[in-house]
Protein backbone atom coordinates (compact mmCIF):
# COMPACT_ATOMS: atom_id res chain seq x y z
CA UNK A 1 86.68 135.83 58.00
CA UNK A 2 90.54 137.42 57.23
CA UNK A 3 88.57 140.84 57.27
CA UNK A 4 87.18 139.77 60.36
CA UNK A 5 90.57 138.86 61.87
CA UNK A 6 92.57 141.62 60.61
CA UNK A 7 89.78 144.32 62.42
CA UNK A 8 90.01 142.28 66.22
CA UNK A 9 94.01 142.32 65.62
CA UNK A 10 93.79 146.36 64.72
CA UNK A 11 91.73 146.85 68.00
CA UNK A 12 93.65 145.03 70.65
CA UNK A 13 96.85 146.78 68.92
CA UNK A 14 95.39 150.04 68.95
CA UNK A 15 93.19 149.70 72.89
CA UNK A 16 97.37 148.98 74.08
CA UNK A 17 96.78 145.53 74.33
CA UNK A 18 99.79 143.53 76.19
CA UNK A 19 99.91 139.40 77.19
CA UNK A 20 100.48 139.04 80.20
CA UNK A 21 103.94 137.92 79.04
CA UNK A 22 104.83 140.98 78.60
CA UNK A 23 105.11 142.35 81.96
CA UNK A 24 107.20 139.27 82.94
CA UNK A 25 110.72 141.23 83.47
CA UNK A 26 108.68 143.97 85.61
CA UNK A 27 107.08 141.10 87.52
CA UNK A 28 110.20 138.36 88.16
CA UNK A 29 113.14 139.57 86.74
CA UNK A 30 115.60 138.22 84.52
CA UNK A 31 117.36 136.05 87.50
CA UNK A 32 115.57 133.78 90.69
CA UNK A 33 116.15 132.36 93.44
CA UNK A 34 113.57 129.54 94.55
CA UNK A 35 113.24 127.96 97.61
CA UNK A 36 111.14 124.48 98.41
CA UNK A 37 110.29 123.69 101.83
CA UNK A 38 110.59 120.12 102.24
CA UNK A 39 107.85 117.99 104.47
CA UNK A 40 109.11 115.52 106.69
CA UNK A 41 106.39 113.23 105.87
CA UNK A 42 106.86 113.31 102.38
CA UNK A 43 110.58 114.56 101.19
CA UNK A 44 110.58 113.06 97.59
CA UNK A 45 107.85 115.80 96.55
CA UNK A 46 110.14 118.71 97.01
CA UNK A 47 112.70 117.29 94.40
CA UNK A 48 109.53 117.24 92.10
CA UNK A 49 108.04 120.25 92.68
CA UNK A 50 111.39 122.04 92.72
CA UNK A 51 111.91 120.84 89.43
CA UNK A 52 108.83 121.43 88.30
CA UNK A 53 109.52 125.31 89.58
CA UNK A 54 112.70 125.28 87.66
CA UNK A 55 110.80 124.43 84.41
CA UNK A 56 108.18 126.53 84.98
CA UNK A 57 110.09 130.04 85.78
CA UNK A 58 112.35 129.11 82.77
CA UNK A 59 109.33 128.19 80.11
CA UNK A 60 107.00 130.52 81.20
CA UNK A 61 109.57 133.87 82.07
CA UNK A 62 112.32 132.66 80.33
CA UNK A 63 114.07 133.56 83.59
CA UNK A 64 116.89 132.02 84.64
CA UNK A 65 117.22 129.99 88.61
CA UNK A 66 120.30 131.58 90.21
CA UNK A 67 121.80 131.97 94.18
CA UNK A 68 120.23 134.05 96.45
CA UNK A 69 122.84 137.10 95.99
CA UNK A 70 122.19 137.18 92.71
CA UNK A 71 118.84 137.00 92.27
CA UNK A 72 116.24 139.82 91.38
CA UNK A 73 113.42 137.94 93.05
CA UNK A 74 113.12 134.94 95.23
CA UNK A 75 109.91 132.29 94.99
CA UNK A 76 109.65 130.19 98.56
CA UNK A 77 107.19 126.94 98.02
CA UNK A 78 106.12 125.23 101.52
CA UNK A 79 103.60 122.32 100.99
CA UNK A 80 100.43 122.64 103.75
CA UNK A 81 98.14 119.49 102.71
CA UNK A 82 98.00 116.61 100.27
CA UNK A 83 94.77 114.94 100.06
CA UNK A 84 92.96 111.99 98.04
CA UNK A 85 89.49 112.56 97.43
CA UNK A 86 87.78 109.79 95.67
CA UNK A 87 85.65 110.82 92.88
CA UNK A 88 84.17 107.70 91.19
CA UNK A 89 82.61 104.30 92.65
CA UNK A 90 81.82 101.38 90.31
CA UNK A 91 78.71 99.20 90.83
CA UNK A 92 80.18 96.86 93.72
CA UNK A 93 81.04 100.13 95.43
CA UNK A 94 84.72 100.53 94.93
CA UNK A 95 86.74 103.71 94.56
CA UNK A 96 87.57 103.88 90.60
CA UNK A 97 88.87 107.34 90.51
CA UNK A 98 90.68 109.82 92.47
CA UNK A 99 91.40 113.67 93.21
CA UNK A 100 94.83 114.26 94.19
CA UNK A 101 94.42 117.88 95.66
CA UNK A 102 97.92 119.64 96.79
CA UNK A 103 97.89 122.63 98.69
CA UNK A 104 100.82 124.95 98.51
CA UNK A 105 101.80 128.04 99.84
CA UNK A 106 103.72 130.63 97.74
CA UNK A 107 105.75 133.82 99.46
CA UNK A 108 107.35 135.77 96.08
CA UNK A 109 109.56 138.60 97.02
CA UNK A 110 110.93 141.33 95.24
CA UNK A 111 112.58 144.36 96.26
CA UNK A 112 109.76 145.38 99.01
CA UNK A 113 106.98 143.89 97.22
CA UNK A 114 105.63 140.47 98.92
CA UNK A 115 103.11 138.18 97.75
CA UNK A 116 101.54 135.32 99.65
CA UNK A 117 99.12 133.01 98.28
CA UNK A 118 97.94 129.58 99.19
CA UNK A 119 96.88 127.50 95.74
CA UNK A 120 95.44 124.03 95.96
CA UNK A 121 96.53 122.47 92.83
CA UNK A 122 93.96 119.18 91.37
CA UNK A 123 94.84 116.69 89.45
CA UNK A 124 91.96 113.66 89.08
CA UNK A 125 93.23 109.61 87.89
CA UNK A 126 91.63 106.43 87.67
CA UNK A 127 93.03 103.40 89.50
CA UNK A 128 91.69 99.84 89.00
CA UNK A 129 88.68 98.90 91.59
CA UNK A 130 89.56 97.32 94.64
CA UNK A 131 93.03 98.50 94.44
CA UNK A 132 95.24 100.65 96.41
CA UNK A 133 96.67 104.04 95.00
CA UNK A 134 100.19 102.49 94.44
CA UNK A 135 103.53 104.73 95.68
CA UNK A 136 104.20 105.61 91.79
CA UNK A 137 100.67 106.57 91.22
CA UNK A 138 100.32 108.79 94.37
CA UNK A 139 103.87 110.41 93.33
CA UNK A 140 103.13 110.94 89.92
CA UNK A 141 99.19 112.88 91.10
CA UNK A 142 101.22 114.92 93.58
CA UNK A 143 103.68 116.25 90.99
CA UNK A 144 101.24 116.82 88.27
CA UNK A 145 98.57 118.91 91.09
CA UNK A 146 102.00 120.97 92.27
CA UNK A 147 102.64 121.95 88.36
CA UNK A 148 98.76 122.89 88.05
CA UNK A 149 99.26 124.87 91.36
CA UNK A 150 102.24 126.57 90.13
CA UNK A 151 101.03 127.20 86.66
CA UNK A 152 98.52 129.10 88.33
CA UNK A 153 100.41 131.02 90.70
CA UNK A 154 102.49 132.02 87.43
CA UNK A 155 100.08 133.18 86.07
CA UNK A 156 98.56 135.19 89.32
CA UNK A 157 101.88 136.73 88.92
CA UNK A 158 101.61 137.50 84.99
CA UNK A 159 98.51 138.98 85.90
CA UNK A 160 99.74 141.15 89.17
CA UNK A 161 102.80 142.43 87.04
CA UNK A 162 99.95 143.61 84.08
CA UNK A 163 98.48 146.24 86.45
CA UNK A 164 101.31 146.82 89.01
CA UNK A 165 103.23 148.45 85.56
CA UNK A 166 100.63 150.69 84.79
């Protein structure tokens, strides 16, 4: 098995094997600028997903959030759609579990390279049956299907910055 180990860690060294993690600096830069559009029907989501943003460029990049002068790239986050599918009925016919699904649209710039990507981001719950999806519960599905929709336009970007380098 350490044999075993030791060859598959000789061949991805020796094919020039990078993580995507590795082409982060060519792909965000060191400093960003991020910008969340906020929804007049729902303005309490951009302070989450904005925060969520924050903690994502800096856990995932290492990157640090700066002005707009400063910055080496900017991120712009606009949310286009928040829907609750229901997943799950119980025997009396009641909804017993949800889908929140949150679509956002991403615009990264850098230099004269634009990307533009719409990502719906999913996050399923249960809720009790014949209850309503309570203001706390709807809140916390919205900000947990933004960080799934970010994570993966992170990582659309990890993987973008692995073959633009090359």
């Amino acid at each position: 098995m350490k044999k075993l180990s030791i060859l598959i860690l000789f061949i991805l060294i020796g094919c020039g094997y990078k993580p995507s993690s590795h082409y982060k600096y060519e792909t965000i830069g060191e400093k960003v600028f991020t910008q969340v559009d906020v929804s007049l029907s729902d303005p309490q989501n951009a302070v989450l997903t904005k925060d969520a943003l924050h903690k994502a460029i800096y856990s995932r990049f290492k990157s640090i959030v700066t002005n707009k002068k400063d910055a080496d790239s900017i991120l712009k986050v606009a949310y286009q759609s928040i829907k609750f599918v229901p997943l799950r009925y119980d025997q009396n016919g009641y909804v017993v579990y949800y889908q929140a699904q949150v679509l956002l649209k991403f615009k990264f710039i850098r230099g004269n390279q634009v990307e533009e990507k719409k990502i719906i981001g999913r996050y399923e719950f249960p809720i009790r049956p014949s209850a309503i999806i309570s203001t706390s519960l709807r809140f916390d599905a919205i900000q947990k299907g933004s960080m799934k929709a970010l994570d993966e336009f992170i990582a659309y970007l990890e993987t973008k910055g692995a073959f633009t380098s090359e």
